[in-house]
Protein backbone atom coordinates (compact mmCIF):
# COMPACT_ATOMS: atom_id res chain seq x y z
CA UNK A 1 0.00 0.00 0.00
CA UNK A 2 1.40 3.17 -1.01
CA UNK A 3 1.30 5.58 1.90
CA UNK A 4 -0.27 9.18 0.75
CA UNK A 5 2.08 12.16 0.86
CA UNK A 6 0.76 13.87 3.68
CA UNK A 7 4.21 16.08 4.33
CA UNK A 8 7.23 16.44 2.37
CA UNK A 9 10.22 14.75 3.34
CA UNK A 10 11.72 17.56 5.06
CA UNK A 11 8.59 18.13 6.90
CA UNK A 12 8.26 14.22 8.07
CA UNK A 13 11.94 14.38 9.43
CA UNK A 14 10.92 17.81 11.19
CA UNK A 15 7.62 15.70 12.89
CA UNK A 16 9.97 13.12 14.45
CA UNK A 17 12.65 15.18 15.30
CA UNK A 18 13.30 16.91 19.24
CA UNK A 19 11.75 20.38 18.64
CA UNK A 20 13.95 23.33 18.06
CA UNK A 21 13.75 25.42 21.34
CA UNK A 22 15.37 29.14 21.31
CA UNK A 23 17.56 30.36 24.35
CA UNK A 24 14.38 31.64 26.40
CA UNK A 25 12.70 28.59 25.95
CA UNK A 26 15.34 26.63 27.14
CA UNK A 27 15.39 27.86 30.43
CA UNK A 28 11.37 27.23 30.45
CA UNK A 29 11.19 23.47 29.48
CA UNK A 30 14.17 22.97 31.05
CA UNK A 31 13.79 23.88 33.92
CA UNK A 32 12.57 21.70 37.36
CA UNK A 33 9.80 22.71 39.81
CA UNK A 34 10.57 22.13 43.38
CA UNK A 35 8.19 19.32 43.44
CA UNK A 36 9.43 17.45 40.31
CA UNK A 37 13.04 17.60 42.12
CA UNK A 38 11.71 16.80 45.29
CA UNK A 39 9.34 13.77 44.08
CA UNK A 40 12.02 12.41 40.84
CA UNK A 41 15.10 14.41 40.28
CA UNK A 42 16.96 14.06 43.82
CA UNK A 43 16.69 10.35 43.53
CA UNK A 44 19.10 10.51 40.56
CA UNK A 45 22.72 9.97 41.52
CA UNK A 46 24.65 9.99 38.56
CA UNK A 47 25.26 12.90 36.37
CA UNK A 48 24.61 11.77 33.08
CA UNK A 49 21.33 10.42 34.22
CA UNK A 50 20.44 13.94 35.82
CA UNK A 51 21.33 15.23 32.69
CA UNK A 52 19.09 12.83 29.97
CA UNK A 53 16.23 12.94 32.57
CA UNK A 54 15.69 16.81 32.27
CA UNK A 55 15.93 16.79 28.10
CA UNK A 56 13.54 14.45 27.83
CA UNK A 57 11.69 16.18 30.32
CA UNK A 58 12.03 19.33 28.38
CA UNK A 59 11.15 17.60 24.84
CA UNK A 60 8.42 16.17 26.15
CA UNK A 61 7.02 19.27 27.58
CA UNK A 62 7.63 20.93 24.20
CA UNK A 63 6.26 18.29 21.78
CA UNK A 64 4.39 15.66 23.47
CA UNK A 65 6.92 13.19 22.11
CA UNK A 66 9.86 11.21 23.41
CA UNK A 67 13.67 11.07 21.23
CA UNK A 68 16.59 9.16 21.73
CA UNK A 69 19.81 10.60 22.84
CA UNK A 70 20.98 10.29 19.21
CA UNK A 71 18.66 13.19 18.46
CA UNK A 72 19.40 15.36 21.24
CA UNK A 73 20.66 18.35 20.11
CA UNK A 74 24.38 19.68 21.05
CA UNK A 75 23.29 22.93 22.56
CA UNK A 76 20.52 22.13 24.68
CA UNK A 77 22.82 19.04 25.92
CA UNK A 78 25.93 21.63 26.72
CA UNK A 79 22.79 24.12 28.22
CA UNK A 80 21.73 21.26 30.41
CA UNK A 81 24.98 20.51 31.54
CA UNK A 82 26.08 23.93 32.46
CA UNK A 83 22.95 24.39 34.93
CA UNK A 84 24.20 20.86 36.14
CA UNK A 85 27.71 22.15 36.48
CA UNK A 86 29.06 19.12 34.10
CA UNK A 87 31.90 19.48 32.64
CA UNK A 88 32.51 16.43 29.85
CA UNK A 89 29.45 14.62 28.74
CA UNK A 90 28.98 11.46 27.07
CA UNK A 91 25.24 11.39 25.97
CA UNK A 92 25.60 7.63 24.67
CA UNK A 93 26.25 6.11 28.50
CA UNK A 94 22.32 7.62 28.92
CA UNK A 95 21.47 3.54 28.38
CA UNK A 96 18.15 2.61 26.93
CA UNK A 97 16.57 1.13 30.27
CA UNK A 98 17.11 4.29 32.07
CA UNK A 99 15.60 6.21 29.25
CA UNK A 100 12.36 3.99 29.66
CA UNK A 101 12.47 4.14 33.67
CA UNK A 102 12.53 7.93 33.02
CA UNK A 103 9.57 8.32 30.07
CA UNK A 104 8.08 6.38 32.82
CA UNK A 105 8.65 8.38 35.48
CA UNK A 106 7.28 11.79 33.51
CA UNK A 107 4.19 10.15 32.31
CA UNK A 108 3.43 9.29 35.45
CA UNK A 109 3.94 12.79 36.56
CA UNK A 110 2.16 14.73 34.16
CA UNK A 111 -1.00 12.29 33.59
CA UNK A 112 -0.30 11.50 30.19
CA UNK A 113 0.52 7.53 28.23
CA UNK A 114 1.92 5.80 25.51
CA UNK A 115 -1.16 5.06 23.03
CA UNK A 116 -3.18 2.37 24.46
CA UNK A 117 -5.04 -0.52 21.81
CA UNK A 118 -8.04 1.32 22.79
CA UNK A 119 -6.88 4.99 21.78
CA UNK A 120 -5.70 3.44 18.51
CA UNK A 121 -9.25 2.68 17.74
CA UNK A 122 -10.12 6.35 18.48
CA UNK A 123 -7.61 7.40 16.64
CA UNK A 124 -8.57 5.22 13.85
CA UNK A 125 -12.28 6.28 14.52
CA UNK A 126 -11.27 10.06 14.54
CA UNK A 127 -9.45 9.56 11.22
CA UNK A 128 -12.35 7.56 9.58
CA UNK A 129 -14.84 10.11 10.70
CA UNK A 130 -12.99 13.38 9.63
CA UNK A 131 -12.11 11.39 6.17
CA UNK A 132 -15.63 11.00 5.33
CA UNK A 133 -15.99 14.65 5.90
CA UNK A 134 -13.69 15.47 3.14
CA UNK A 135 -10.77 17.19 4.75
CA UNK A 136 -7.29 16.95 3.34
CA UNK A 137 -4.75 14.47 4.66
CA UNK A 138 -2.20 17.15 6.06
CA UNK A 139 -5.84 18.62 8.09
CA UNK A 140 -6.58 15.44 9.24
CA UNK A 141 -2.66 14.74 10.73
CA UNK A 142 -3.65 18.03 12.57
CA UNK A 143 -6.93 17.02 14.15
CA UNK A 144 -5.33 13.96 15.43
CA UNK A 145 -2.09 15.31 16.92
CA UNK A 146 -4.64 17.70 18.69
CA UNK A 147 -6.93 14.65 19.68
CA UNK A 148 -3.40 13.09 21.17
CA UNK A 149 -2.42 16.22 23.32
CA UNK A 150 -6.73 16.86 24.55
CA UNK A 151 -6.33 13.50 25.64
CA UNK A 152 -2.84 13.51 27.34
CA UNK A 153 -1.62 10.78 24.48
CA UNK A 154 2.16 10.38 23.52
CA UNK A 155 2.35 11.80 20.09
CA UNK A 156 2.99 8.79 17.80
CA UNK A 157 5.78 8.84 14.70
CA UNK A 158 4.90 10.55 11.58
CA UNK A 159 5.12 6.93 10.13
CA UNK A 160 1.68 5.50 12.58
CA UNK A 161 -0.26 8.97 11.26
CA UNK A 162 0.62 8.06 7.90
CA UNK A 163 -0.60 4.53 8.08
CA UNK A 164 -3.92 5.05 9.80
CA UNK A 165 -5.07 8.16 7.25
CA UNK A 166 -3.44 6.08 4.30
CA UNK A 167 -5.77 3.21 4.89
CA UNK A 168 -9.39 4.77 6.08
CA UNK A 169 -8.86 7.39 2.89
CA UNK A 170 -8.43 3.83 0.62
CA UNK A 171 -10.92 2.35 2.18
CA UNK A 172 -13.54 5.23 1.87
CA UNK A 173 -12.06 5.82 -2.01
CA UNK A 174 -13.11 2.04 -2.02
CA UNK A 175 -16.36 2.51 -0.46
CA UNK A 176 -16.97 5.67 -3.36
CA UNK A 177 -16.19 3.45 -6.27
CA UNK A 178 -18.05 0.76 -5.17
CA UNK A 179 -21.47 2.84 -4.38
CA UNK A 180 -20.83 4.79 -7.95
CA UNK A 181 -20.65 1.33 -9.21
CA UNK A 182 -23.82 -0.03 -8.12
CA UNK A 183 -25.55 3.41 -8.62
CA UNK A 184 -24.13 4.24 -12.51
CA UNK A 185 -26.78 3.89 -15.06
CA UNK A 186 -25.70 3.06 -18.62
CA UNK A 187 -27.02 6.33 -19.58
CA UNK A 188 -24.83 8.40 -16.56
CA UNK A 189 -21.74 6.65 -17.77
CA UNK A 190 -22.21 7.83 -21.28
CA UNK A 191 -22.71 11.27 -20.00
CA UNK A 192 -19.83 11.29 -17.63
CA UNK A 193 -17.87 10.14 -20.89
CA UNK A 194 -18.81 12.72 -22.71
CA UNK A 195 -17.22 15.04 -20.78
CA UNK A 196 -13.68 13.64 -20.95
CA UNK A 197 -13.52 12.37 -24.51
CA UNK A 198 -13.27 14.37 -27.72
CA UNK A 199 -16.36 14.51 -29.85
CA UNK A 200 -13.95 12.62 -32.82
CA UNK A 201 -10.78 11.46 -33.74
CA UNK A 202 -9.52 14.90 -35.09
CA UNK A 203 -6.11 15.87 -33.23
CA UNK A 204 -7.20 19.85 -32.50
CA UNK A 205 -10.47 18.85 -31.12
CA UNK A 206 -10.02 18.97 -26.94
CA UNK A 207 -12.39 17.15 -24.55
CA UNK A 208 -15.15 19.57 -23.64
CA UNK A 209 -13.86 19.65 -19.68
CA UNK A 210 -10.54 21.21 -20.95
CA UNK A 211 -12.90 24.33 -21.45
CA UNK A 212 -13.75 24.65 -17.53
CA UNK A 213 -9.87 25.30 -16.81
CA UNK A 214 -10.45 29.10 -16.52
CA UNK A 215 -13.03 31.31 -16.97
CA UNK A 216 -13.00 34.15 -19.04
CA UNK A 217 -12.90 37.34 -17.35
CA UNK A 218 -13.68 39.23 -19.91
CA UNK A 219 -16.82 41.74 -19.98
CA UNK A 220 -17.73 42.05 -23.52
CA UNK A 221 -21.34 40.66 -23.74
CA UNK A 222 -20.04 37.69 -26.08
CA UNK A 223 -17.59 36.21 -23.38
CA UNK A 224 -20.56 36.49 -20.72
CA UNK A 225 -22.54 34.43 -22.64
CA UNK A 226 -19.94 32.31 -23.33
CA UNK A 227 -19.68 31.78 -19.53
CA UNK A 228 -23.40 31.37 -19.07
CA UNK A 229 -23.61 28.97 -21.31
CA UNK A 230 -20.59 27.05 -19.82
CA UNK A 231 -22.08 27.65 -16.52
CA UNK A 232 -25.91 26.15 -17.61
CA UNK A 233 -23.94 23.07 -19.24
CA UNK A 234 -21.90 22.56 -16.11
CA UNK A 235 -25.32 22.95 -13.89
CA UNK A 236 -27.22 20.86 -16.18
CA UNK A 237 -24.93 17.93 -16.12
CA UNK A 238 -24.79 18.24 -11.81
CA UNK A 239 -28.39 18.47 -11.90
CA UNK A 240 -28.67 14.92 -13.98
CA UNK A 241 -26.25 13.55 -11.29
CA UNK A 242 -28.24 14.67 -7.82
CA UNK A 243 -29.19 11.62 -6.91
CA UNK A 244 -25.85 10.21 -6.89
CA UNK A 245 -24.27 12.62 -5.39
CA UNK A 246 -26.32 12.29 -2.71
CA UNK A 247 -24.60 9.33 -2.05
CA UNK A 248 -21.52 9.90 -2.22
CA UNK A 249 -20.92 13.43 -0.36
């Protein structure tokens, strides 16, 4: 199944990626209350520990997603390390259990989880439902990262988005096709066939859609009624489709 383009490429790696914080927000969503040192931080003896527990702190705060240490970036490591008073750091001895003790740890703290099998079918029911109501694929990606952070959900990978609106917009395409299928007349077909085809076999003749491209924006009484008439031919051939199109909007 080909996945649908929902973001560029630059824009997918930007969606998994640690946000980019500026200096003043550094010292926001890095920063510790009292009670998260009190309750987590002071039970944290070594340094590098200290240190990977308050940037994923801080992504998470700023994203709603966890990284790895791989994508931590250099200066809000060497910021976190100065207010630590560190002076060498080695982010790659912050080992993978810790890093899941920790995402542990904050979740717990701020009331939020990892997607659950029952908020991947509201996620999948959200997707369905906003699908159906004809918004675009990069809209829908929107309404669901929103529906994550209402609910206090981990934001999942650009990849999981891309999968879930990839198969409910094939599967309503599918449910289209199949309804225009059984609805179709003989007669509609010919019409809609009309419309795309060329009236013969002469190269300079252009199927008669070609002609709705652009309008004519001219005033001249012979260009309005050119666009009239286009308009009463476009009208006419919605008007012999209503019933269908009941059906499928």
């Amino acid at each position: 199944m080909t996945k649908i383009a929902i973001l560029d490429s630059k824009k997918q790696k930007v969606f998994d990626a640690p946000p980019r914080l500026k200096k003043e927000d550094r010292g926001r969503y890095f920063t510790l209350t009292n009670e998260l040192k009190q309750r987590l931080f002071n039970g944290l003896r070594s340094p590098i520990n200290q240190l990977g527990f308050i940037l994923q702190l801080g992504y998470f705060r700023a994203s709603g997603q966890f990284y790895g240490p791989d994508q931590f970036y250099k200066r809000d490591i060497n910021h976190v390390a100065r207010t630590l008073k560190m002076a060498t750091v080695d982010i790659a001895q912050y080992n993978e259990s810790t890093r899941k003790h920790h995402r542990k740890l904050i979740l717990i703290q701020s009331g939020w989880r990892f997607p659950s099998s029952e908020d991947d079918n509201n996620l999948n029911s959200q997707a369905k439902w906003y699908i159906e109501q004809q918004l675009s694929p990069k809209k829908v990606l929107q309404t669901l990262v929103e529906f994550c952070w209402h609910h206090h959900i981990v934001i999942p990978s650009y990849s999981k988005f891309s999968d879930i609106i990839t198969r409910h917009y094939n599967e309503y395409e599918d449910s289209l096709l199949l309804t225009l299928k059984k609805t179709l007349t003989i007669e509609d077909k010919a019409r809609l066939d009309s419309w795309f085809y060329a009236p013969d076999t002469k190269a300079y003749n252009r199927p008669p859609i070609t002609e709705l491209r652009s309008i004519n924006q001219s005033v001249s009484p012979g260009d309005i009624q050119k666009n009239v008439a286009t308009f009463n031919s476009i009208k006419s051939a919605y008007d012999g489709f209503d019933g269908v199109m009941g059906l499928v909007s």
